[in-house]
C-alpha atoms as a PDB file:
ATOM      1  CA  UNK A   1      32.728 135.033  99.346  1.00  0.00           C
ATOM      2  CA  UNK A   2      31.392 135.827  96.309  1.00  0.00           C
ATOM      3  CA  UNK A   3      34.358 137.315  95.031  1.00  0.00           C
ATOM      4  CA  UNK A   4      36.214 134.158  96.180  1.00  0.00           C
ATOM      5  CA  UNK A   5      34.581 131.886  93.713  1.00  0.00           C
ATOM      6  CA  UNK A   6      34.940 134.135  90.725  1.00  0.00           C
ATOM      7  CA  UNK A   7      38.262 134.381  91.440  1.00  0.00           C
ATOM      8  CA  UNK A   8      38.587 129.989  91.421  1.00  0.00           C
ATOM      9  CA  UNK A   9      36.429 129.678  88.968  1.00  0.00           C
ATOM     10  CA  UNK A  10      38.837 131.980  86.603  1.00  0.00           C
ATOM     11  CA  UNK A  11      41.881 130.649  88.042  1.00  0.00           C
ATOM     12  CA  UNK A  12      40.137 127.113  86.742  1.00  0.00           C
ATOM     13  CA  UNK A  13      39.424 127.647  83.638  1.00  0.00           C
ATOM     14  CA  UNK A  14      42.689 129.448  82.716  1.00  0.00           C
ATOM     15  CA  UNK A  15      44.473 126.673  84.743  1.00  0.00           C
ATOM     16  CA  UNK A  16      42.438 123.882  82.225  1.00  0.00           C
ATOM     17  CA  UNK A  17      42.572 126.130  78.866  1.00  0.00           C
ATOM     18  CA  UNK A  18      45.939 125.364  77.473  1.00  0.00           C
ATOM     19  CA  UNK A  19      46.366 121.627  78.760  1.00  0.00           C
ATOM     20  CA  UNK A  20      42.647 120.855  76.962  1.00  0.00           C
ATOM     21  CA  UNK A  21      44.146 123.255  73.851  1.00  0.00           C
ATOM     22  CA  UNK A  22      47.014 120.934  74.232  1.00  0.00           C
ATOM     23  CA  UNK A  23      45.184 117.529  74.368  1.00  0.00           C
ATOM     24  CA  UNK A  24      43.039 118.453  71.593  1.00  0.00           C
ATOM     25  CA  UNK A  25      46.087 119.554  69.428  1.00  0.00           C
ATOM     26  CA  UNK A  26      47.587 116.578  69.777  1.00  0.00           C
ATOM     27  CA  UNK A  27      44.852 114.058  69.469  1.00  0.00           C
ATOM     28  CA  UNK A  28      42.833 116.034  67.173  1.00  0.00           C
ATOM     29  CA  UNK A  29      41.736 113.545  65.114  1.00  0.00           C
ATOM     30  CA  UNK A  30      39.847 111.365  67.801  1.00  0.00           C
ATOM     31  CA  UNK A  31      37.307 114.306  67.237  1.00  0.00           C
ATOM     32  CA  UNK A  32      36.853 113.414  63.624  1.00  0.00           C
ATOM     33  CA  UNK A  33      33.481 111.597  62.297  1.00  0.00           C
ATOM     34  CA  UNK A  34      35.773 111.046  58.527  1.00  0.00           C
ATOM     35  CA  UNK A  35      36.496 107.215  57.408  1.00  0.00           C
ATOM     36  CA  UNK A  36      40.027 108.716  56.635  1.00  0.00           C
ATOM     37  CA  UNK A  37      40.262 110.222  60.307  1.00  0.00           C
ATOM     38  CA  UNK A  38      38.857 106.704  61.516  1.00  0.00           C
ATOM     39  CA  UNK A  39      41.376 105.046  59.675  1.00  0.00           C
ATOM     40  CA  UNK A  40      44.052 106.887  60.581  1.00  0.00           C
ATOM     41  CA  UNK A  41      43.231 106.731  64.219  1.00  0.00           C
ATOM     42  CA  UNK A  42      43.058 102.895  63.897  1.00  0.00           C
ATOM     43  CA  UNK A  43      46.621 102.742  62.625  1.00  0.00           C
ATOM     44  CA  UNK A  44      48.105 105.450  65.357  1.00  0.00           C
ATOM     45  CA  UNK A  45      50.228 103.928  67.837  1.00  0.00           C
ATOM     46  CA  UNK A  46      49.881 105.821  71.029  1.00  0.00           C
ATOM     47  CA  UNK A  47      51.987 103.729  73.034  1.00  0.00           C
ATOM     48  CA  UNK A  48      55.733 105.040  74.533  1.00  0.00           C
ATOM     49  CA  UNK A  49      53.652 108.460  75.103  1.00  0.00           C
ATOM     50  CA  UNK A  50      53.120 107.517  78.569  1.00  0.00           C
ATOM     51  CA  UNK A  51      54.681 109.702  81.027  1.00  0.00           C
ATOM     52  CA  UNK A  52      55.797 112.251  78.078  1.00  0.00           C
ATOM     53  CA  UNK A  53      55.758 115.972  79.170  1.00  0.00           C
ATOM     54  CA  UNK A  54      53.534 118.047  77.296  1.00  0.00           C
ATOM     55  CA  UNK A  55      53.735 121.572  77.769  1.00  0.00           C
ATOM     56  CA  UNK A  56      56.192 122.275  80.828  1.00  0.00           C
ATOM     57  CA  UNK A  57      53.658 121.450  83.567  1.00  0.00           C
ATOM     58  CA  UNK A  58      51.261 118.497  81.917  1.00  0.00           C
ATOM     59  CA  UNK A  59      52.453 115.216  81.756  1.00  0.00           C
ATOM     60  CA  UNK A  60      50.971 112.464  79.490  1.00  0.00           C
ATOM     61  CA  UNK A  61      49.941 109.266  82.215  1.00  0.00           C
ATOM     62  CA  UNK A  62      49.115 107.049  79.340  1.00  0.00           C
ATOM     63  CA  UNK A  63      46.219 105.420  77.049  1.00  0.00           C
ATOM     64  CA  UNK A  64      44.220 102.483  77.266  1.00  0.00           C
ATOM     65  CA  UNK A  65      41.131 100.866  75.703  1.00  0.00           C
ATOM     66  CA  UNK A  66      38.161  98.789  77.495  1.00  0.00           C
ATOM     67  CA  UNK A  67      35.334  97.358  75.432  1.00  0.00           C
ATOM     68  CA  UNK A  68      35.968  99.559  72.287  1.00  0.00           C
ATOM     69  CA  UNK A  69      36.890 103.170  74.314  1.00  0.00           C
ATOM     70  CA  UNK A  70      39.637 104.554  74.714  1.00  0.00           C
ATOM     71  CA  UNK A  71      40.390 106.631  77.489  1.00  0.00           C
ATOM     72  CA  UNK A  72      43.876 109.188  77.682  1.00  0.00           C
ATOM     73  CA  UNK A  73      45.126 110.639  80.723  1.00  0.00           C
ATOM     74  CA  UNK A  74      47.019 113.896  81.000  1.00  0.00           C
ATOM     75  CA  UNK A  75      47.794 115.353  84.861  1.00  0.00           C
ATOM     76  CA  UNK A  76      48.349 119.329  85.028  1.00  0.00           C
ATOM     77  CA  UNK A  77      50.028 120.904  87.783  1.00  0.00           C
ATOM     78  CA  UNK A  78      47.778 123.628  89.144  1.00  0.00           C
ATOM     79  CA  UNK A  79      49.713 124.075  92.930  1.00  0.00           C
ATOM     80  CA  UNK A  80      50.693 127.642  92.110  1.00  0.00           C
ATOM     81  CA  UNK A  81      47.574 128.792  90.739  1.00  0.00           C
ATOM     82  CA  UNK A  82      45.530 127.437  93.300  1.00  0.00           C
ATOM     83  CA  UNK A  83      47.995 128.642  96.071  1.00  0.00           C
ATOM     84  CA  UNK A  84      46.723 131.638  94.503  1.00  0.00           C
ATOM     85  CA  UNK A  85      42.955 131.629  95.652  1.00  0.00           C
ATOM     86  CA  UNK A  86      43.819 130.059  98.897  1.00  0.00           C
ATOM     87  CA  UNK A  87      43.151 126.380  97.256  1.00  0.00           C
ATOM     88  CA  UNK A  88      45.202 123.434  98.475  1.00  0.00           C
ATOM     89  CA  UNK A  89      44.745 121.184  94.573  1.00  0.00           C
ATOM     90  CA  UNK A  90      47.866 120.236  93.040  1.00  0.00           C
ATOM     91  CA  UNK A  91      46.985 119.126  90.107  1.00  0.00           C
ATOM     92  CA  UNK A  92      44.181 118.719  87.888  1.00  0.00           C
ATOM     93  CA  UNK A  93      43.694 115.259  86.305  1.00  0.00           C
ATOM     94  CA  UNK A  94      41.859 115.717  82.866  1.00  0.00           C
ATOM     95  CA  UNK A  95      40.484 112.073  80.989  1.00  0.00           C
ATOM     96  CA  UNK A  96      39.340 111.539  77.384  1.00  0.00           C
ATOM     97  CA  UNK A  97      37.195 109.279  76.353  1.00  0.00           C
ATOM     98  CA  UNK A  98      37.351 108.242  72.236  1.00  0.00           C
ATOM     99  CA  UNK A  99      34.843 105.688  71.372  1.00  0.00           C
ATOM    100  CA  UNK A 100      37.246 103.767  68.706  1.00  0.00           C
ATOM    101  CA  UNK A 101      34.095 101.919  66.358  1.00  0.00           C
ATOM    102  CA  UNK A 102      32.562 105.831  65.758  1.00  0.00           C
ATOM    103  CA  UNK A 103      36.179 107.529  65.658  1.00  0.00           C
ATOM    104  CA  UNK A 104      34.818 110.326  68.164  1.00  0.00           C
ATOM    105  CA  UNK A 105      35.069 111.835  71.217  1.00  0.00           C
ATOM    106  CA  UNK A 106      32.809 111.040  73.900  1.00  0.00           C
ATOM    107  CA  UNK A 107      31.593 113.814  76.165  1.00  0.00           C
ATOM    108  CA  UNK A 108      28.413 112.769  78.186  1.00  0.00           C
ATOM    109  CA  UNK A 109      28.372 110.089  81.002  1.00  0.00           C
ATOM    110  CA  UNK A 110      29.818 109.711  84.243  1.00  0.00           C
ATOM    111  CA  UNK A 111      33.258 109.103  85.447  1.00  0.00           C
ATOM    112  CA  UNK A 112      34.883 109.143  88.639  1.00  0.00           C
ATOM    113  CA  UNK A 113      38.118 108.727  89.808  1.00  0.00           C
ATOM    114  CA  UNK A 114      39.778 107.071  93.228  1.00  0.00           C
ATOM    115  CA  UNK A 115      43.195 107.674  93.943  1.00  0.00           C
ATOM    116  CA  UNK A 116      45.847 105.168  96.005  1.00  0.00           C
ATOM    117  CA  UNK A 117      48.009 107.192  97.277  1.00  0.00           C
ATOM    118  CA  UNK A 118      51.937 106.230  98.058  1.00  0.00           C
ATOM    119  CA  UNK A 119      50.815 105.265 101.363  1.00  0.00           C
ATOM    120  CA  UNK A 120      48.599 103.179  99.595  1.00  0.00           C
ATOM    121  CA  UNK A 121      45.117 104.327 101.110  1.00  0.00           C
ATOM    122  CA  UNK A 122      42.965 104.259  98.722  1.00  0.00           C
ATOM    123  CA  UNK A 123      40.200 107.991  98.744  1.00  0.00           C
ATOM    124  CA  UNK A 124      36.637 108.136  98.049  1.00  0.00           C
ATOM    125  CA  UNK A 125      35.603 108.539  94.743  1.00  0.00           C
ATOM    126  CA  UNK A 126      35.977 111.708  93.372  1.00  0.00           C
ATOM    127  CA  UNK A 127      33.573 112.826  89.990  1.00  0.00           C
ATOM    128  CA  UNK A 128      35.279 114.040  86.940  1.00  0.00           C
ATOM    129  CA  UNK A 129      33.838 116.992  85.279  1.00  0.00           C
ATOM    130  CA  UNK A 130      32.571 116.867  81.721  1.00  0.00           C
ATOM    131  CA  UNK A 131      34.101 119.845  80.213  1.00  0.00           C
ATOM    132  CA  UNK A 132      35.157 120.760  76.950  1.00  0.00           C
ATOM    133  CA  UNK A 133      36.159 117.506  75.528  1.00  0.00           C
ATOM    134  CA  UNK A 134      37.403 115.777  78.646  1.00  0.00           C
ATOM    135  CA  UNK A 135      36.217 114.827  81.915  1.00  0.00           C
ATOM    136  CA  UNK A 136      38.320 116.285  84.576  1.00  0.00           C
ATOM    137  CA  UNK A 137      38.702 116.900  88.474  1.00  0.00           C
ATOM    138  CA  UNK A 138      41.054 119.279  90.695  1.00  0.00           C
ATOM    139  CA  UNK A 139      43.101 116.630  93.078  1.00  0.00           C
ATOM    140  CA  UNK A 140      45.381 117.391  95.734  1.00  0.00           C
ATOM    141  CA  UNK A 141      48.830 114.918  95.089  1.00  0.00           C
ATOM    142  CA  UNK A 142      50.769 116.501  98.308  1.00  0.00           C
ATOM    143  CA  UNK A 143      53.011 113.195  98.920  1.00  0.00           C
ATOM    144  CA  UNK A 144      55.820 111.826  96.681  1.00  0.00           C
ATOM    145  CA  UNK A 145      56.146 109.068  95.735  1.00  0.00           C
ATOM    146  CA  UNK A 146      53.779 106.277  93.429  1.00  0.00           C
ATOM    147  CA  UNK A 147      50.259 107.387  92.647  1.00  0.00           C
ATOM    148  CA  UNK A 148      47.096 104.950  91.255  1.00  0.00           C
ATOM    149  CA  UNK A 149      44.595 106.417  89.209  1.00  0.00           C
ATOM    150  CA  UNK A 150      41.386 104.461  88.693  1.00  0.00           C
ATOM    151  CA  UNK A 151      39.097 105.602  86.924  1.00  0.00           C
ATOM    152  CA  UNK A 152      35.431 104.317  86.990  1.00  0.00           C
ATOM    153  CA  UNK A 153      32.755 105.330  83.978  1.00  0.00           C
ATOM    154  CA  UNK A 154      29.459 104.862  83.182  1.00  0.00           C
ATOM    155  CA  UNK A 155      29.659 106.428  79.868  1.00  0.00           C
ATOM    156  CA  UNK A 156      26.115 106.613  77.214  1.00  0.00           C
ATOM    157  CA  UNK A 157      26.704 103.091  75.876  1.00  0.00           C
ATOM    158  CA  UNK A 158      25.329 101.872  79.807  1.00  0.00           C
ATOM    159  CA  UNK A 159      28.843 100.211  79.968  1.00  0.00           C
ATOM    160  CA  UNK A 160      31.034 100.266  83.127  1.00  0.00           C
ATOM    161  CA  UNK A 161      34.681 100.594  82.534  1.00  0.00           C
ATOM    162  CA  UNK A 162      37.778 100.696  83.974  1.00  0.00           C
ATOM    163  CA  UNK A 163      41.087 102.238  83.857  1.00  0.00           C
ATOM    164  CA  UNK A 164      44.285 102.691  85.779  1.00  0.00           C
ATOM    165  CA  UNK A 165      47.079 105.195  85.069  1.00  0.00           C
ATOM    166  CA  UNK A 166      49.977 105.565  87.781  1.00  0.00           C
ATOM    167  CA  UNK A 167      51.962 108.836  88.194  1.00  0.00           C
ATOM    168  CA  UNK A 168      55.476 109.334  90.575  1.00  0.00           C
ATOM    169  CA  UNK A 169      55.547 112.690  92.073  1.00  0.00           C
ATOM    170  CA  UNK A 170      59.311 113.196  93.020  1.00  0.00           C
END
């Protein structure tokens, strides 16, 4: 059993490395405390990214802001790695949070996401994981078709927000 959750955990974390290497790459300056990151950041369009493939397997689902933070979501697909260790995830859904007045990530707080399914039934909540940067969860997508995404934080501020972000498995 043991053995078993070394082996997840591993498959995890290599499964997470390169889409957070990735996300970080790419939005890099989100991270960045400088006025001339800040104002850089404030004149970056991020829209038209949505739904733009990333590294083979991660797609981009899209950005949005609620009461001054941003939040980007990327989807991974982990199926064959989880297949792996006997897992039945499909893909892990990773979401940053950038609080847009500071020009900085934001990695404490809770978050939580509930997915509506194609079917349209709606699961329980599901937490998302701080971890290096992002907040992320290991979901299991097995239909095709239209998936909802909302996600639900409580994030230091004491602010609830919301997001959505929709993904079509095919």
């Amino acid at each position: 059993m043991k053995k078993h959750w070394l082996c997840l955990l591993a498959v995890t974390l290599l499964g997470i490395a390169p889409l957070t290497a990735a996300a970080m790459d790419d939005h890099k300056h989100h991270g960045s405390k400088t006025p001339a990151k800040k104002e850089a950041h404030a004149g970056h369009d991020h829209k038209g990214h949505s739904g733009m493939e990333m590294d083979g397997d991660t797609l981009m689902l899209g950005e949005q802001v609620a009461e001054g933070v941003e939040a980007m979501a990327h989807l991974k697909d982990v199926k064959e790695a989880m297949a792996k260790v006997g897992m039945n995830h499909t893909h892990h859904l990773m979401v940053e949070f950038i609080d847009l007045a500071q020009g900085q990530g934001i990695e404490q707080g809770i978050a939580a996401v509930k997915v509506v399914d194609p079917a349209g039934q709606e699961s329980d909540a599901v937490a998302l994981v701080g971890m290096d940067g992002h907040f992320g969860a290991d979901l299991t997508l097995s239909e095709k078709g239209d998936y909802l995404f909302k996600v639900g934080t409580k994030l230091p501020d004491g602010k609830k927000r919301q997001y959505e972000f929709k993904y079509s498995a095919k």
